[in-house]
PDB file of N, CA and C in Angstrom:
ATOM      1  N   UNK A   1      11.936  40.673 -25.832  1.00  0.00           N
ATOM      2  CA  UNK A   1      10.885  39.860 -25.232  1.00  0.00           C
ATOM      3  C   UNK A   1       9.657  40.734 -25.030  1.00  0.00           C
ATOM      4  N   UNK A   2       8.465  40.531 -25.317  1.00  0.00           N
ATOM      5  CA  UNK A   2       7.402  41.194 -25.347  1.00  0.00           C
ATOM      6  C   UNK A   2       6.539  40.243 -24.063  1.00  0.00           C
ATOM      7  N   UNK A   3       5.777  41.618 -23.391  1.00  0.00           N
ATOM      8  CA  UNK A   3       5.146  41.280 -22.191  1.00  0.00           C
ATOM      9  C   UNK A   3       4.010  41.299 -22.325  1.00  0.00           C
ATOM     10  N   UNK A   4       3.249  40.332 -21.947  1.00  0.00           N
ATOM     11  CA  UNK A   4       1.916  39.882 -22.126  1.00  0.00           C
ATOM     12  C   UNK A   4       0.820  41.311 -21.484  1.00  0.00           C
ATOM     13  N   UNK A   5       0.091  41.704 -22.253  1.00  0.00           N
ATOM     14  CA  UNK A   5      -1.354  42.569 -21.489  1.00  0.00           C
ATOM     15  C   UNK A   5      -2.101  42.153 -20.794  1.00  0.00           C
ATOM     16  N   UNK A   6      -1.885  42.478 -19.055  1.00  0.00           N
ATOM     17  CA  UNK A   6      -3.780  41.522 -18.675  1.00  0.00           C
ATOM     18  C   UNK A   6      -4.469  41.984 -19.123  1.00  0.00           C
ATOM     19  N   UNK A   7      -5.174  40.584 -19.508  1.00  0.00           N
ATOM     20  CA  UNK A   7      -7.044  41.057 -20.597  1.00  0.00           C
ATOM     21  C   UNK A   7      -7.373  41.236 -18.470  1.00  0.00           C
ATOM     22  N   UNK A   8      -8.121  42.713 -18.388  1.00  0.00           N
ATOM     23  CA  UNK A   8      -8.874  42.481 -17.493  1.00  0.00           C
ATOM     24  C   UNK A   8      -9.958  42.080 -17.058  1.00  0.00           C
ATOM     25  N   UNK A   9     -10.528  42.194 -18.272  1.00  0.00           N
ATOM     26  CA  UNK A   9     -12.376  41.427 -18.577  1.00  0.00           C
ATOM     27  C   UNK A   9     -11.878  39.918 -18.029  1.00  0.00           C
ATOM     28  N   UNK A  10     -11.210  39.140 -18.703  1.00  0.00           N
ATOM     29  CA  UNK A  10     -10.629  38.164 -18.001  1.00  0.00           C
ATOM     30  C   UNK A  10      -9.758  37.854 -17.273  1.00  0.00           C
ATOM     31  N   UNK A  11      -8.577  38.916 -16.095  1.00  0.00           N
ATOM     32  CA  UNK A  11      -8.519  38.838 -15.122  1.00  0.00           C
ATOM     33  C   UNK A  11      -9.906  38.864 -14.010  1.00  0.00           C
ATOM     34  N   UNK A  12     -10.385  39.582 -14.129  1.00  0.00           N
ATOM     35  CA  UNK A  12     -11.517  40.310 -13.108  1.00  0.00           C
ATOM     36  C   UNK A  12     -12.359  39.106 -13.440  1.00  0.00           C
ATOM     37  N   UNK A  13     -12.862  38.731 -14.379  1.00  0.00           N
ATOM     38  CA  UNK A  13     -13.770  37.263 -14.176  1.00  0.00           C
ATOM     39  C   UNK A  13     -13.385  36.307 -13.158  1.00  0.00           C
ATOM     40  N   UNK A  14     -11.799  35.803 -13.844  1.00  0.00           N
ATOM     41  CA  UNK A  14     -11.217  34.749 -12.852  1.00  0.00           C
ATOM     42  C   UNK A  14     -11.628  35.176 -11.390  1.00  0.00           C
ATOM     43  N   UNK A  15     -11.159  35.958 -10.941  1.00  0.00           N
ATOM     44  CA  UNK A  15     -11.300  36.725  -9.784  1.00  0.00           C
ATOM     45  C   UNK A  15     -12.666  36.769  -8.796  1.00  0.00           C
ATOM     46  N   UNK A  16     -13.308  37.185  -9.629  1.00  0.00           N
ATOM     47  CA  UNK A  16     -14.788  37.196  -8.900  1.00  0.00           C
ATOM     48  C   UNK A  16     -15.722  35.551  -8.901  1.00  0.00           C
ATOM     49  N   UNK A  17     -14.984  35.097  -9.960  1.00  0.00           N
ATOM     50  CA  UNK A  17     -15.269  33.046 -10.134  1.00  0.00           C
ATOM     51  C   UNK A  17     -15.352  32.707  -9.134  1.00  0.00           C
ATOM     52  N   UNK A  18     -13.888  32.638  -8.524  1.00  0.00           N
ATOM     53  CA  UNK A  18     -13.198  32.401  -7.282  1.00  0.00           C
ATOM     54  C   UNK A  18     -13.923  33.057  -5.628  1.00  0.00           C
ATOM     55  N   UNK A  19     -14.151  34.298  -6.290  1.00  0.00           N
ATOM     56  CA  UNK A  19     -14.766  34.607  -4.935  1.00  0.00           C
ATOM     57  C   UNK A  19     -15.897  34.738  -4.121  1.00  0.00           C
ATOM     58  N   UNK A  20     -16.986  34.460  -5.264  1.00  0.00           N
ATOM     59  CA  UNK A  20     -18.286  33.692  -5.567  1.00  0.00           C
ATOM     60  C   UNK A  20     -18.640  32.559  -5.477  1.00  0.00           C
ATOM     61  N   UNK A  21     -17.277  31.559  -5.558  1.00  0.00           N
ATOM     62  CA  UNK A  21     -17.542  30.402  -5.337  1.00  0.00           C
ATOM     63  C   UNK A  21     -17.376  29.944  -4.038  1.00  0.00           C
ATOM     64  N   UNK A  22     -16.398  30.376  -3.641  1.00  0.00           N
ATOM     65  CA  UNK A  22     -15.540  29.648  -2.143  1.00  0.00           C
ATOM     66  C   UNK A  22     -15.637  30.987  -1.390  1.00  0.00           C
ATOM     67  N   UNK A  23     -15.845  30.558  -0.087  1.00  0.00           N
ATOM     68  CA  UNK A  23     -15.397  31.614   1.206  1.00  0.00           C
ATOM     69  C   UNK A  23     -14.814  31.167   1.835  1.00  0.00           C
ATOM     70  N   UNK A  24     -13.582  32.117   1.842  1.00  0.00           N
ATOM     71  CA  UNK A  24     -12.113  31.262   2.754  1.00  0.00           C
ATOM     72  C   UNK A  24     -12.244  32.262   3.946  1.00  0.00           C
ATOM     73  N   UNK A  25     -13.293  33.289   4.052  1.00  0.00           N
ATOM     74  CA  UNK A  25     -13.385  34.035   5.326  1.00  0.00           C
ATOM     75  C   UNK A  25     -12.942  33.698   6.623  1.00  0.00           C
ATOM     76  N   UNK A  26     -13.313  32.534   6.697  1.00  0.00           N
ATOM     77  CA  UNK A  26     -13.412  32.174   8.016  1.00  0.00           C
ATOM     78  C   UNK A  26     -12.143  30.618   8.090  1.00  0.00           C
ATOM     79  N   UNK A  27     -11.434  30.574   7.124  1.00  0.00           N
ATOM     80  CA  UNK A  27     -10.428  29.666   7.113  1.00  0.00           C
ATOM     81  C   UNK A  27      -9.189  29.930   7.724  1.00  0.00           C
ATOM     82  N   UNK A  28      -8.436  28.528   8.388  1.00  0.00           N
ATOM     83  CA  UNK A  28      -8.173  29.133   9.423  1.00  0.00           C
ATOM     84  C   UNK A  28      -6.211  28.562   8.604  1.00  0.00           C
ATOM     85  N   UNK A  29      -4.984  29.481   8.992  1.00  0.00           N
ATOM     86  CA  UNK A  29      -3.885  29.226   8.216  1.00  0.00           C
ATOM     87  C   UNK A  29      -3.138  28.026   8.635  1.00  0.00           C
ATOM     88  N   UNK A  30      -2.864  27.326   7.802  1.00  0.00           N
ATOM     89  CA  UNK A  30      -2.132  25.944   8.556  1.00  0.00           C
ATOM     90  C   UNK A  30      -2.173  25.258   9.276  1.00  0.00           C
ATOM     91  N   UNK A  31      -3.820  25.272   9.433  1.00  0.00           N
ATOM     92  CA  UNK A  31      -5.014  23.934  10.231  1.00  0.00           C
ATOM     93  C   UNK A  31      -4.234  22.565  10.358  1.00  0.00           C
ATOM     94  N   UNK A  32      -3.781  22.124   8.884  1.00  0.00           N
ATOM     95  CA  UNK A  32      -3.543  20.933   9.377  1.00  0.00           C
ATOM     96  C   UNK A  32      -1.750  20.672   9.017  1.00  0.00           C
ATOM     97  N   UNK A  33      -0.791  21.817   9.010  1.00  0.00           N
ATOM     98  CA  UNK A  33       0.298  21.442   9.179  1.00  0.00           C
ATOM     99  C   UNK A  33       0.985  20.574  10.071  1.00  0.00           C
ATOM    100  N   UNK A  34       0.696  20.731  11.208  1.00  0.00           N
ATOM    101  CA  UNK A  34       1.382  20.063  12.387  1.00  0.00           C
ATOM    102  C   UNK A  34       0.981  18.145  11.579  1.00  0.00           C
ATOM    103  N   UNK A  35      -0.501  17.358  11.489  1.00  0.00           N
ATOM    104  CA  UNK A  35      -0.450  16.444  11.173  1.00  0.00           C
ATOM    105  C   UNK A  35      -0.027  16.329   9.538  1.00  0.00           C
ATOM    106  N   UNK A  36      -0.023  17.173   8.567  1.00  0.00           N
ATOM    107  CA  UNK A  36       0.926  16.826   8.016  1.00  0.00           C
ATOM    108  C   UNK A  36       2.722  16.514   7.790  1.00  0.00           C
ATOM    109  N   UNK A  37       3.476  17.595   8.672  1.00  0.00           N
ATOM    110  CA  UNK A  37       4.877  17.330   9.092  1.00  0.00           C
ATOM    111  C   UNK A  37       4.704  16.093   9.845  1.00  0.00           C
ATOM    112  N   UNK A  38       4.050  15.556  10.626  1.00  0.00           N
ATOM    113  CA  UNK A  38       4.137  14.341  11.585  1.00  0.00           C
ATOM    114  C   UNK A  38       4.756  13.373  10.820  1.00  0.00           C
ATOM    115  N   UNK A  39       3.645  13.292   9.509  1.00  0.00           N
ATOM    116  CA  UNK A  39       3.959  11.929   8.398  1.00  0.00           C
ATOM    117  C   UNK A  39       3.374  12.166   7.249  1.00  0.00           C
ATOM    118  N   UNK A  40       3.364  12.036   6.612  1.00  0.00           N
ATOM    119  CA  UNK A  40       2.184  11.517   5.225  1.00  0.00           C
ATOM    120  C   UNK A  40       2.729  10.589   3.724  1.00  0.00           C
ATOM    121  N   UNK A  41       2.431   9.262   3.642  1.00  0.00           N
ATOM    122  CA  UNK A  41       2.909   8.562   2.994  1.00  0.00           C
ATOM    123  C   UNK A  41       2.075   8.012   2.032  1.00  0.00           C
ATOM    124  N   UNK A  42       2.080   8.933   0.667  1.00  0.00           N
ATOM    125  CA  UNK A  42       1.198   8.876  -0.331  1.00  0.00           C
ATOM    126  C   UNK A  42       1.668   7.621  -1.108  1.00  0.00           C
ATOM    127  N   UNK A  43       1.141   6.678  -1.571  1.00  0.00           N
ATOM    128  CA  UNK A  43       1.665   5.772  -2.522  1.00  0.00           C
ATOM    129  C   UNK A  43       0.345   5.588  -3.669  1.00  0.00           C
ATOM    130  N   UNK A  44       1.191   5.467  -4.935  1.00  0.00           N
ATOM    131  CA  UNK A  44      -0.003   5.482  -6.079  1.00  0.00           C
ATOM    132  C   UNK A  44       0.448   4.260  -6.753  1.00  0.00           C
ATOM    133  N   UNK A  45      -0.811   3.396  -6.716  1.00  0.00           N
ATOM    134  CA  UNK A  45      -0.598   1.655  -7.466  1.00  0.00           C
ATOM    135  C   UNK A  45      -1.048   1.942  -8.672  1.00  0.00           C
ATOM    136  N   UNK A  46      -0.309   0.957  -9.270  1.00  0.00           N
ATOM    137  CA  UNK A  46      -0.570   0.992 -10.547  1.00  0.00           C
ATOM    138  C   UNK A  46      -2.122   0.136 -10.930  1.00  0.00           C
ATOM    139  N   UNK A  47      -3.025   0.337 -11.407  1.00  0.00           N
ATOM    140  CA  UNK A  47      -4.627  -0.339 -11.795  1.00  0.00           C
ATOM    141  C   UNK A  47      -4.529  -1.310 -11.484  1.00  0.00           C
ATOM    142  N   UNK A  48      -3.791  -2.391 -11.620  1.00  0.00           N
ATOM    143  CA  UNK A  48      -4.054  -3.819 -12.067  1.00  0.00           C
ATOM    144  C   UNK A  48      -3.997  -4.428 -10.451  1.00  0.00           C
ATOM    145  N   UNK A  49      -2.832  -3.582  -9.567  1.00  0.00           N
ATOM    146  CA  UNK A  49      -2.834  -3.493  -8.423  1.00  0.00           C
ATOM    147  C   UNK A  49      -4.225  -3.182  -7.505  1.00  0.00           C
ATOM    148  N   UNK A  50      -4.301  -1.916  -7.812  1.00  0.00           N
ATOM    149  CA  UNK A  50      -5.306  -1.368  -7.178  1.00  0.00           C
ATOM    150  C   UNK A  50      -6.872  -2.365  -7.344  1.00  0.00           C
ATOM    151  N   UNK A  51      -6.830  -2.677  -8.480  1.00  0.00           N
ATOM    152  CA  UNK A  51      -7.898  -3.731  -8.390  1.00  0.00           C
ATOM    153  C   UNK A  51      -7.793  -5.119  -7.298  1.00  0.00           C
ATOM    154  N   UNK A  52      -6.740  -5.513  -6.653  1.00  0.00           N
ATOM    155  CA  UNK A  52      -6.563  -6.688  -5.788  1.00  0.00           C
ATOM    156  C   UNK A  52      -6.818  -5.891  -4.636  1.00  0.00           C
ATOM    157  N   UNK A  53      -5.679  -5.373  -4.306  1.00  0.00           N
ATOM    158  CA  UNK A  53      -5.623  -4.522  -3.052  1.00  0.00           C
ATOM    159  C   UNK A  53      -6.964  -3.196  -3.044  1.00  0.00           C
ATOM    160  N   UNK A  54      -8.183  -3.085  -2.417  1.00  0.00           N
ATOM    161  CA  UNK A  54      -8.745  -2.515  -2.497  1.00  0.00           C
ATOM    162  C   UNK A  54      -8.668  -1.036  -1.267  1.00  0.00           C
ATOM    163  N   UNK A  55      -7.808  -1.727  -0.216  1.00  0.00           N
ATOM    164  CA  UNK A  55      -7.685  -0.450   0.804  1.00  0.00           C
ATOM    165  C   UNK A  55      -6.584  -0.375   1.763  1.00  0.00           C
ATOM    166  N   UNK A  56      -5.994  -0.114   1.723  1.00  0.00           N
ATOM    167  CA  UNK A  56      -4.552   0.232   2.976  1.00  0.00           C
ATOM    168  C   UNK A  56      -4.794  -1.334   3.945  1.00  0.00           C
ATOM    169  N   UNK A  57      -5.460  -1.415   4.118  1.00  0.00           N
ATOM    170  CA  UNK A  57      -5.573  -2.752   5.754  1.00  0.00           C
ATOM    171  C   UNK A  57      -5.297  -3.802   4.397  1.00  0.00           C
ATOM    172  N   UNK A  58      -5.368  -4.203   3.242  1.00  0.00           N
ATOM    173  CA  UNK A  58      -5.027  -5.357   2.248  1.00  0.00           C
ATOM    174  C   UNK A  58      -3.728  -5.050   1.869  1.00  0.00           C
ATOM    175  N   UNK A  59      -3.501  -3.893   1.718  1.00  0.00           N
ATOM    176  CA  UNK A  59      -1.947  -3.520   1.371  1.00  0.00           C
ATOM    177  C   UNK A  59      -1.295  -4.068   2.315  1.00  0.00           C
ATOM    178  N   UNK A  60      -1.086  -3.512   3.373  1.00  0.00           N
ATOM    179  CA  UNK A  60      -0.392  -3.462   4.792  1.00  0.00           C
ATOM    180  C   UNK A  60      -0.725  -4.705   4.837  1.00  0.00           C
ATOM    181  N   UNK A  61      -1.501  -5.719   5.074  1.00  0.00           N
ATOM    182  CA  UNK A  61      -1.704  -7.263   5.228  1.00  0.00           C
ATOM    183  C   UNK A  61      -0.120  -7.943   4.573  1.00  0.00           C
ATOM    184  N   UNK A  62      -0.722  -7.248   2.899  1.00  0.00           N
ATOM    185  CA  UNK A  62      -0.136  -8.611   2.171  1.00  0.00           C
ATOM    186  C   UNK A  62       1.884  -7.630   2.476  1.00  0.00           C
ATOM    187  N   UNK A  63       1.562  -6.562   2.943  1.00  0.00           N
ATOM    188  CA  UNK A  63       3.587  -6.269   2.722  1.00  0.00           C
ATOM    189  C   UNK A  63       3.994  -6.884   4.021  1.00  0.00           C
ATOM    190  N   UNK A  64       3.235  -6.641   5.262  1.00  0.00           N
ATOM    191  CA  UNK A  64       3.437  -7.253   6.675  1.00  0.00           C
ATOM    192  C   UNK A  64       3.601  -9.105   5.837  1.00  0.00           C
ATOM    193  N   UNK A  65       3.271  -9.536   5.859  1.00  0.00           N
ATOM    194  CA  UNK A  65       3.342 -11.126   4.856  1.00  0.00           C
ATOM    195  C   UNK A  65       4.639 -11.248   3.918  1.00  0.00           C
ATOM    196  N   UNK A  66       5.027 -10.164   3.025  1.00  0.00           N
ATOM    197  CA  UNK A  66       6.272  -9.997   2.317  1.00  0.00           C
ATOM    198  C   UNK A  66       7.232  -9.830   3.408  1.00  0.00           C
ATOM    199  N   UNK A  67       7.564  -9.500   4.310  1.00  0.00           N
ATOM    200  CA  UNK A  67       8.078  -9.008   5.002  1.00  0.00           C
ATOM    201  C   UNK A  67       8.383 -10.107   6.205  1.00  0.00           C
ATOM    202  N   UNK A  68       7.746 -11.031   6.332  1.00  0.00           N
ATOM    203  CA  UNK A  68       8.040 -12.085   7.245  1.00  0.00           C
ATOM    204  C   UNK A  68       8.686 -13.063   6.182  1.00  0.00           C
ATOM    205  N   UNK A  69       8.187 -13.246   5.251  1.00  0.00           N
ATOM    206  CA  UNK A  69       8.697 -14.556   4.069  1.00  0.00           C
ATOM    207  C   UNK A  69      10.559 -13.809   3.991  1.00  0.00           C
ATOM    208  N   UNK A  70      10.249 -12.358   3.909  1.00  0.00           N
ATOM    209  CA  UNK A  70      11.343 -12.020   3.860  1.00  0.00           C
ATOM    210  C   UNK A  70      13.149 -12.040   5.123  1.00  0.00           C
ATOM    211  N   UNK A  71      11.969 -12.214   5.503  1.00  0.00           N
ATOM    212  CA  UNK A  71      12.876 -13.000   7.456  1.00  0.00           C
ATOM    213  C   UNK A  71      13.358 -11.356   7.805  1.00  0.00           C
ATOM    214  N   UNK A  72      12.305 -10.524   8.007  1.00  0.00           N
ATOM    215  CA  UNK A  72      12.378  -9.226   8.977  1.00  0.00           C
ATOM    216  C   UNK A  72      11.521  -9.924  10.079  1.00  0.00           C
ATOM    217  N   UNK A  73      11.967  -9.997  11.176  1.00  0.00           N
ATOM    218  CA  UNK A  73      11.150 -10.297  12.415  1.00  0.00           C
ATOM    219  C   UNK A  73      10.620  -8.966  13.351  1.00  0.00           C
ATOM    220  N   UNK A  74      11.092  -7.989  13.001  1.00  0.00           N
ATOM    221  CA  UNK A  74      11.042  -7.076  13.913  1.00  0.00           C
ATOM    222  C   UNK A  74       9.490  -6.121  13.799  1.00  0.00           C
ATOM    223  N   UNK A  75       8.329  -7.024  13.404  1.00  0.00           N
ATOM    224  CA  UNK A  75       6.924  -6.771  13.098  1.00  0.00           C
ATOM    225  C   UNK A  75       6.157  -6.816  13.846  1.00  0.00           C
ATOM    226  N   UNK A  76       5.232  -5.608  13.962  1.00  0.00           N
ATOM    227  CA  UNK A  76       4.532  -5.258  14.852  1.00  0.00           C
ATOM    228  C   UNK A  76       2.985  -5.445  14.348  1.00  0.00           C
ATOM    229  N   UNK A  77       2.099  -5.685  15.038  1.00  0.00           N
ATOM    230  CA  UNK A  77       1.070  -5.952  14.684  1.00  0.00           C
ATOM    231  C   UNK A  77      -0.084  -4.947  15.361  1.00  0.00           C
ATOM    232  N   UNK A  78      -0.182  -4.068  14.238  1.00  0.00           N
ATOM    233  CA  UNK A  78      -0.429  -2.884  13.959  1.00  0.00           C
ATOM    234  C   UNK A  78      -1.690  -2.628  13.584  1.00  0.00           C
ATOM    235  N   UNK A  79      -2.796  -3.754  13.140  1.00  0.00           N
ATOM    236  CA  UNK A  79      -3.876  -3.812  12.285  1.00  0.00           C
ATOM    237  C   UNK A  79      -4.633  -2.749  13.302  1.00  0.00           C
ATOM    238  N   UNK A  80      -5.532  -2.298  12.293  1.00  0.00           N
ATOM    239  CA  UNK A  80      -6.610  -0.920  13.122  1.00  0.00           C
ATOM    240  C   UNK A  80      -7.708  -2.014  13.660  1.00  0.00           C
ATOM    241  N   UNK A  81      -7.937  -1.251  14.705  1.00  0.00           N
ATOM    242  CA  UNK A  81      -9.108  -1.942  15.581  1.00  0.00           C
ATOM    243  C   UNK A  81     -10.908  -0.967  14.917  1.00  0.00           C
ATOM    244  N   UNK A  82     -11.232  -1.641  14.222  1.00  0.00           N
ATOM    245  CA  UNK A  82     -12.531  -1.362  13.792  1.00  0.00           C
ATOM    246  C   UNK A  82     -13.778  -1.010  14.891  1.00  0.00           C
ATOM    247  N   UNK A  83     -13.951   0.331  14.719  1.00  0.00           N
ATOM    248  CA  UNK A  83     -15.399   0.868  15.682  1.00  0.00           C
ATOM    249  C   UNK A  83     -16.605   0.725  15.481  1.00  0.00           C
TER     250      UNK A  83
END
């Protein structure tokens, strides 16, 4: 098995790209762990979807709606209160 050479001209580019671009100086480690372990519930619709349902409060509408037709009673009414 033969081991690759770092080109350093292009290590050292990548490198200085990166550190020229962004300053993580002052970034702070695992800012937002705590609210991510809490929860985070990514869901990805498929287009044809995403074109009806335009934002979480239409989602959550129409499954809260599936979900009663479906005879779960145990629904809470949860809608966000708009500021």
């Amino acid at each position: 098995m033969r081991v690759r050479q770092p080109n350093t001209k292009v290590d050292n580019m990548k490198k200085n790209e990166i550190l020229t671009e962004h300053d993580f100086s002052k970034g702070v480690r695992g800012k937002y762990l705590k609210r991510y372990q809490a929860g985070s519930n990514v869901v990805v619709l498929d287009p044809e979807v995403a074109d009806i349902f335009k934002d979480s409060e239409a989602v959550n509408a129409a499954l809260r709606t599936l979900m009663l037709v479906a005879g779960h009673n145990k629904i809470q009414d949860r809608r966000r209160k708009r500021s």
